[in-house]
Protein backbone atom coordinates (compact mmCIF):
# COMPACT_ATOMS: atom_id res chain seq x y z
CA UNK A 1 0.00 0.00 0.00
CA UNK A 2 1.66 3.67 -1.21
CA UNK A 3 1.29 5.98 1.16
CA UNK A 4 -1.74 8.21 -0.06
CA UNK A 5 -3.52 4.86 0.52
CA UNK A 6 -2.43 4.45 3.74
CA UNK A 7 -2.56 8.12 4.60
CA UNK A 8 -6.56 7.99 3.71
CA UNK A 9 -7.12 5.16 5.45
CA UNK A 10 -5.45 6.80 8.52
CA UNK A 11 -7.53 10.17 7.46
CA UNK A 12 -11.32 8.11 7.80
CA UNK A 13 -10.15 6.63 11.24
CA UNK A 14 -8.73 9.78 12.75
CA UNK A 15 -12.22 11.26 11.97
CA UNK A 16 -14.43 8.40 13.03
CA UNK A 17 -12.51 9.33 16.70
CA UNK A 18 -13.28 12.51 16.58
CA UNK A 19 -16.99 12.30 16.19
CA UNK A 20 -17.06 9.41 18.70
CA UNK A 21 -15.14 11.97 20.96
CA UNK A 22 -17.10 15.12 20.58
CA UNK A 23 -18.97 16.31 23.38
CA UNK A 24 -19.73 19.45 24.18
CA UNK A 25 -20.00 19.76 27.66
CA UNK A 26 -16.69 18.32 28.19
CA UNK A 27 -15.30 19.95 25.64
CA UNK A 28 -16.34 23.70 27.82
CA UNK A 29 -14.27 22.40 30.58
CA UNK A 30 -11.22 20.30 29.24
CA UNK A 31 -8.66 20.23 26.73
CA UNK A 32 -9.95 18.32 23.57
CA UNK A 33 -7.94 14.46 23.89
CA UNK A 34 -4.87 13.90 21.78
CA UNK A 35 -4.93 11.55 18.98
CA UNK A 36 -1.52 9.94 18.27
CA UNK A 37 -1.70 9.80 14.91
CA UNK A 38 1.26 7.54 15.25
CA UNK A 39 -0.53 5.33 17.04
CA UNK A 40 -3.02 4.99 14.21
CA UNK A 41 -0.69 3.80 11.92
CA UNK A 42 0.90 1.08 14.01
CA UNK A 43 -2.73 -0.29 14.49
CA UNK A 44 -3.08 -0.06 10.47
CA UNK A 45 0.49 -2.01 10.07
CA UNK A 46 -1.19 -5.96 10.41
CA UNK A 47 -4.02 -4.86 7.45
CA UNK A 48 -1.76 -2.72 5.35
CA UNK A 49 1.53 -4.40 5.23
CA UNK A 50 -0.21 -7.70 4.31
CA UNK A 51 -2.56 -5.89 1.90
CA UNK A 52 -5.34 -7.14 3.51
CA UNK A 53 -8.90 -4.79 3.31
CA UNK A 54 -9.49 -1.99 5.63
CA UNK A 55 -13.18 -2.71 5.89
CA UNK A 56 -15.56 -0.46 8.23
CA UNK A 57 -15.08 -3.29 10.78
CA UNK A 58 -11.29 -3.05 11.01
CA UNK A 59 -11.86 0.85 11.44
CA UNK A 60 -14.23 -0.08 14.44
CA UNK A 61 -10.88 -2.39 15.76
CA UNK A 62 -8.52 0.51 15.54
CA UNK A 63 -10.85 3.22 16.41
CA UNK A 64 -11.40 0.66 20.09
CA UNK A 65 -7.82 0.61 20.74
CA UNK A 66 -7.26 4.02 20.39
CA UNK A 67 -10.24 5.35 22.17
CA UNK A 68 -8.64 3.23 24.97
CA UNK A 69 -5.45 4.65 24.76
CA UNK A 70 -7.37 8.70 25.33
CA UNK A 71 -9.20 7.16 27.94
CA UNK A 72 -5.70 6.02 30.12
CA UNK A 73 -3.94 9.37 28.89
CA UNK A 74 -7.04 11.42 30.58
CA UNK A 75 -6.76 9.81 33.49
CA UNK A 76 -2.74 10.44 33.76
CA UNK A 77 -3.74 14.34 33.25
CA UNK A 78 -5.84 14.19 36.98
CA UNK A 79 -4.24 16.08 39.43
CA UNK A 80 -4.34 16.57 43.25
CA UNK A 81 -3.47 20.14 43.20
CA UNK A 82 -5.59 22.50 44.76
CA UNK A 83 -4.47 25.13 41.96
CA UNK A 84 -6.46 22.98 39.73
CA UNK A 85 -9.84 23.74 39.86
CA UNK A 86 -12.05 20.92 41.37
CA UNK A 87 -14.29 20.45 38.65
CA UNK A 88 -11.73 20.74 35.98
CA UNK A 89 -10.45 17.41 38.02
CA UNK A 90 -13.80 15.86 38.51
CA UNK A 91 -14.40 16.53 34.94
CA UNK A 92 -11.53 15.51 33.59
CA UNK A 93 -12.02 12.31 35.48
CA UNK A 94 -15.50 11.53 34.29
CA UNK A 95 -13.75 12.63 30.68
CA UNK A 96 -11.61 9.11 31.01
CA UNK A 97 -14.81 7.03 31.89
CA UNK A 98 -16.61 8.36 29.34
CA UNK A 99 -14.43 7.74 26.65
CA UNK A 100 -13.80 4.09 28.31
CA UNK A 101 -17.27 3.86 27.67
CA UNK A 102 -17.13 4.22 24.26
CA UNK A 103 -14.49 1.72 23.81
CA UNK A 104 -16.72 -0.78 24.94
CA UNK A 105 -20.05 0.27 23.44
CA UNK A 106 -17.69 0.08 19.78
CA UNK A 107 -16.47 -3.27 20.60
CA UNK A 108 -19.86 -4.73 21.72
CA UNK A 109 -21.80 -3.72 18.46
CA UNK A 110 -19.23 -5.66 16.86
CA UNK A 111 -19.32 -8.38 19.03
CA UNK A 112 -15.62 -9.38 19.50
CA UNK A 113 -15.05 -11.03 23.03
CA UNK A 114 -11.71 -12.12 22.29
CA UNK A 115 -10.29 -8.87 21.13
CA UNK A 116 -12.32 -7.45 24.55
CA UNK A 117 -10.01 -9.91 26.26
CA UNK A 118 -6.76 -8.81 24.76
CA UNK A 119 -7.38 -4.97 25.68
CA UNK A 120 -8.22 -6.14 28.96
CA UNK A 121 -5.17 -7.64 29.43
CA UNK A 122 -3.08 -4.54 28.25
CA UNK A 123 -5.10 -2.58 30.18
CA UNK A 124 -4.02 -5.04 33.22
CA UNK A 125 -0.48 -4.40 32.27
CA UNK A 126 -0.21 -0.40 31.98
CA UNK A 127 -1.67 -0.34 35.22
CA UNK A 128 0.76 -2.42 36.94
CA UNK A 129 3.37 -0.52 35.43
CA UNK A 130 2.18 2.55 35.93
CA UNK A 131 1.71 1.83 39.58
CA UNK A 132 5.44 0.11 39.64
CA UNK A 133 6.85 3.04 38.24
CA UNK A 134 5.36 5.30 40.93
CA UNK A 135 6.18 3.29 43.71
CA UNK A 136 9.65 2.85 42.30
CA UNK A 137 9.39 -0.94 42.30
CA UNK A 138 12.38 -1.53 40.02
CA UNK A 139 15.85 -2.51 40.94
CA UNK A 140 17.97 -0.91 38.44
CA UNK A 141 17.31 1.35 35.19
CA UNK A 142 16.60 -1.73 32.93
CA UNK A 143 14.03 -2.78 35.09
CA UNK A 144 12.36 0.99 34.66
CA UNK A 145 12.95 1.21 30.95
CA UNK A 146 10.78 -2.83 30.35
CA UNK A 147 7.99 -0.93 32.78
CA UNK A 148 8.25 1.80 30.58
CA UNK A 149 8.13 0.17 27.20
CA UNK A 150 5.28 -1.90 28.80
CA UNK A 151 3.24 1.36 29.55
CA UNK A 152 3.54 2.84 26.22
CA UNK A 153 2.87 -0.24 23.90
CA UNK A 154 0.84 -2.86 25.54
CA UNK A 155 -2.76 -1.88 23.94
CA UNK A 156 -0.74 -2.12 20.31
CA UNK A 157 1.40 -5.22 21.64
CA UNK A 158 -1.81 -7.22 22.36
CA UNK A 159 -3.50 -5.47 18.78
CA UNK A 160 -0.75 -7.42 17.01
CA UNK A 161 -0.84 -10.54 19.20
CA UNK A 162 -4.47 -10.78 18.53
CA UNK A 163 -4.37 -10.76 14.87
CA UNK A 164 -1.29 -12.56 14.79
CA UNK A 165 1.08 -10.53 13.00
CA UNK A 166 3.90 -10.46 15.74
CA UNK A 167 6.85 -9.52 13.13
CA UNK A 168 5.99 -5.59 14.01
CA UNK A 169 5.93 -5.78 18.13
CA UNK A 170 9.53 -5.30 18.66
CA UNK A 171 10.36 -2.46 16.58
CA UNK A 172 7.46 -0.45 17.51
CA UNK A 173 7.73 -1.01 20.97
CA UNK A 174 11.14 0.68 21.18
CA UNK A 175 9.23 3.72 19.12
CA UNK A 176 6.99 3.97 21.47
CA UNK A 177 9.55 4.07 23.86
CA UNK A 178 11.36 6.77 21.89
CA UNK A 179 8.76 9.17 21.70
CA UNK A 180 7.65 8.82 25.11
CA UNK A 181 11.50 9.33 26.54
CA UNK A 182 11.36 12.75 24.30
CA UNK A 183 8.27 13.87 26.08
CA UNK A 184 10.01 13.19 29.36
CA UNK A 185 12.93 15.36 28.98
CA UNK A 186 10.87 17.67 27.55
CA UNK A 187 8.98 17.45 30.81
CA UNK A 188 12.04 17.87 32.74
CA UNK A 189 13.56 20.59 30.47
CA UNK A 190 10.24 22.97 31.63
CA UNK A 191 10.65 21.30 35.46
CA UNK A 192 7.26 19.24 34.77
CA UNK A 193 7.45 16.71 37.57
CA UNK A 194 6.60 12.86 36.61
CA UNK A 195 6.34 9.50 38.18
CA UNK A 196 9.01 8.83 35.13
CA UNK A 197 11.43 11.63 36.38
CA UNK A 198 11.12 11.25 40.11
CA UNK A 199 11.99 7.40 39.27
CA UNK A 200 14.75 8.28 37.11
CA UNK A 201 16.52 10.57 39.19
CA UNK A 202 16.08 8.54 42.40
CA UNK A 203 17.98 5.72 40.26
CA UNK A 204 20.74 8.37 38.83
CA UNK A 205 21.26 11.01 41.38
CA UNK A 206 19.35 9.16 44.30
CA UNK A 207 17.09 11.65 45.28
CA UNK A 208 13.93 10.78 46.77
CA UNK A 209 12.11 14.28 47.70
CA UNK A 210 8.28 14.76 46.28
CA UNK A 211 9.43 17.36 43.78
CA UNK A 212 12.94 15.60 43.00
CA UNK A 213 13.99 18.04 40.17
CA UNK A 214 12.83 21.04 41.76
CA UNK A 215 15.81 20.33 43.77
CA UNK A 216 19.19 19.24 42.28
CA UNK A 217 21.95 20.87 41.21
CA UNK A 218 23.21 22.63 37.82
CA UNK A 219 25.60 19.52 38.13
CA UNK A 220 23.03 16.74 38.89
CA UNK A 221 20.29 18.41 36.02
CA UNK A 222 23.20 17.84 33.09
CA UNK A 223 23.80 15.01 34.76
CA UNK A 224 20.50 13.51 34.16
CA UNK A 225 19.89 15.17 30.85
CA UNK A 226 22.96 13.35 29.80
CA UNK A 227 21.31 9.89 31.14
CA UNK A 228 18.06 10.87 29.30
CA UNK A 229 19.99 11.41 26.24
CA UNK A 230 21.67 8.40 26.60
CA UNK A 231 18.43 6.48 26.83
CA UNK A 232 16.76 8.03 23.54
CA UNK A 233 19.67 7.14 21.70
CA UNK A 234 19.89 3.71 23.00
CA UNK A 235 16.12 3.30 21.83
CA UNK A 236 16.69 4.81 18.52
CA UNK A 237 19.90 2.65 17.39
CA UNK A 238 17.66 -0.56 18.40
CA UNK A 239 15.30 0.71 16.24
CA UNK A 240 17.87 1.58 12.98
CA UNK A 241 19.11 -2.41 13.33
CA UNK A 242 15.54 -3.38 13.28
CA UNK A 243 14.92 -1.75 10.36
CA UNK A 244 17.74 -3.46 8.65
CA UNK A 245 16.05 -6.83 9.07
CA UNK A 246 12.95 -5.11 7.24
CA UNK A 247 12.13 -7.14 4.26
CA UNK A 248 12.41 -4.95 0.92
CA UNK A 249 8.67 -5.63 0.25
CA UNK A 250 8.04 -3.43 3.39
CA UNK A 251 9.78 -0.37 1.74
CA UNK A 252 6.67 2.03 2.55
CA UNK A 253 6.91 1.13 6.17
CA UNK A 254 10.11 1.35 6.67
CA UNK A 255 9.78 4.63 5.69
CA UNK A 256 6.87 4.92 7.66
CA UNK A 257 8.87 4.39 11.44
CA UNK A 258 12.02 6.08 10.23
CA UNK A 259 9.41 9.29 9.68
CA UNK A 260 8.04 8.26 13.10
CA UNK A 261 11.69 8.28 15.12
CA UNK A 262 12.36 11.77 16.72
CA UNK A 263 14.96 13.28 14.96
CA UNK A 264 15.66 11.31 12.19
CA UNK A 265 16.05 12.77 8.45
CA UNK A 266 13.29 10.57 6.49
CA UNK A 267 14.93 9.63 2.59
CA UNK A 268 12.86 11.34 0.07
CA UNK A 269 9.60 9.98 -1.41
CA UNK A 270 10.43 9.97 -4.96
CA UNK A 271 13.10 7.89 -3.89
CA UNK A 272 11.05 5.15 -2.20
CA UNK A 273 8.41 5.41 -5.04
CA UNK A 274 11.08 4.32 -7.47
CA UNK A 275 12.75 1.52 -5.21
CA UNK A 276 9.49 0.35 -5.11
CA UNK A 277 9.09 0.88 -9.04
């Protein structure tokens, strides 16, 4: 599949969200959810990259797992600041439930226990890593970075496992983990606290105040942008010797993920058009 075809497919999908997220109300009181548009086109790779159709029902599939994916990232935006107003909180809240809501209503008009099942289960996971990560249940950094990956890619992870095409798991789970490692230090970088940051810098500089990098040093903060760095790198040259492996037939997508890597220089469409001829 070129990627206009692909592009349009992730077009109708990103709009089928939309009108399953609009609401007014909420929309008076909170910030309208993000839609990864990333995200989408992982969940396209098992139809696409085997040319199989992307029928109204496989929109429906995609449309589920990303619903559930707003749903958990609304929930990570509650706070229990008192600067926050309380019914921007309550709201925002109800805002997650809601949209779990529609996850399930989706899934149920198309009748797919099984697939229910698997989103349970990665639902089961991000929790429990989630609530590793903020109790600081890990022994050492690798130990952070699996809870980590495990957070960010478990809903696509199970996606794949359920319609067995595995071959794309690896490689976009160290995406995932990518991207979310460059939304961390850009966290850190405007002193936005996380359950991520306080973790990492109890591991690097050991540190265990509330607000951890309210406090260090000039010494300690390039310290730990230095292990941040380190860690997006790490991520990104797993990624490059992935993409080696990539069979040539998969030309599009591996254009697709390089595209998708912070920072990377994407080779020129014309280019892949005529390696594909």
């Amino acid at each position: 599949m070129k990627f206009i075809d692909c592009n349009h497919q992730a077009n109708i999908i990103h709009q089928y969200i939309e009108e399953q997220l609009h609401h007014s109300y909420l929309k008076e009181y909170i910030d309208q959810p993000y839609i990864d548009r990333d995200r989408i086109y992982f969940l396209l790779l098992p139809f696409v990259s085997e040319g199989r159709a992307v029928s109204k029902e496989v929109v429906q599939w995609i449309s589920t797992a990303m619903l559930l994916q707003i749903a958990l990232d609304t929930h990570e935006k509650v706070t229990i600041s008192e600067r926050d107003p309380l019914k921007e909180r309550q709201l925002t809240v109800l805002a997650g439930v809601y949209f779990s809501s529609l996850y399930y209503k989706i899934l149920a008009e198309t009748d797919d226990v099984e697939l229910i099942s698997r989103l349970a289960k990665a639902i089961k996971e991000i929790n429990e890593s989630k609530i590793s990560i903020y109790k600081e249940e890990h022994e050492n950094l690798d130990a952070l970075m699996k809870r980590m990956k495990t957070r960010e890619s478990a809903i696509v992870s199970n996606f794949y496992h359920f319609f067995e095409d595995t071959k794309w798991i690896e490689i976009v789970e160290e995406i995932l983990l990518c991207k979310k490692l460059v939304q961390e230090k850009i966290c850190f970088e405007h002193l936005q606290n996380t359950s991520f940051l306080k973790a990492l810098t109890t591991l690097t500089i050991h540190s265990d105040q509330e607000d951890s990098i309210l406090h260090l040093t000039k010494e300690e903060s390039r310290h730990l942008l230095s292990q941040m760095d380190e860690l997006i790198e790490g991520t990104k040259s797993k990624v490059r010797a992935q993409l080696e492996t990539i069979e040539p037939g998969s030309l599009y997508f591996k254009k697709l993920i390089v595209e998708l890597l912070p920072y990377e220089e994407p080779e020129p469409m014309t280019k892949l058009y005529a390696e594909e001829g």
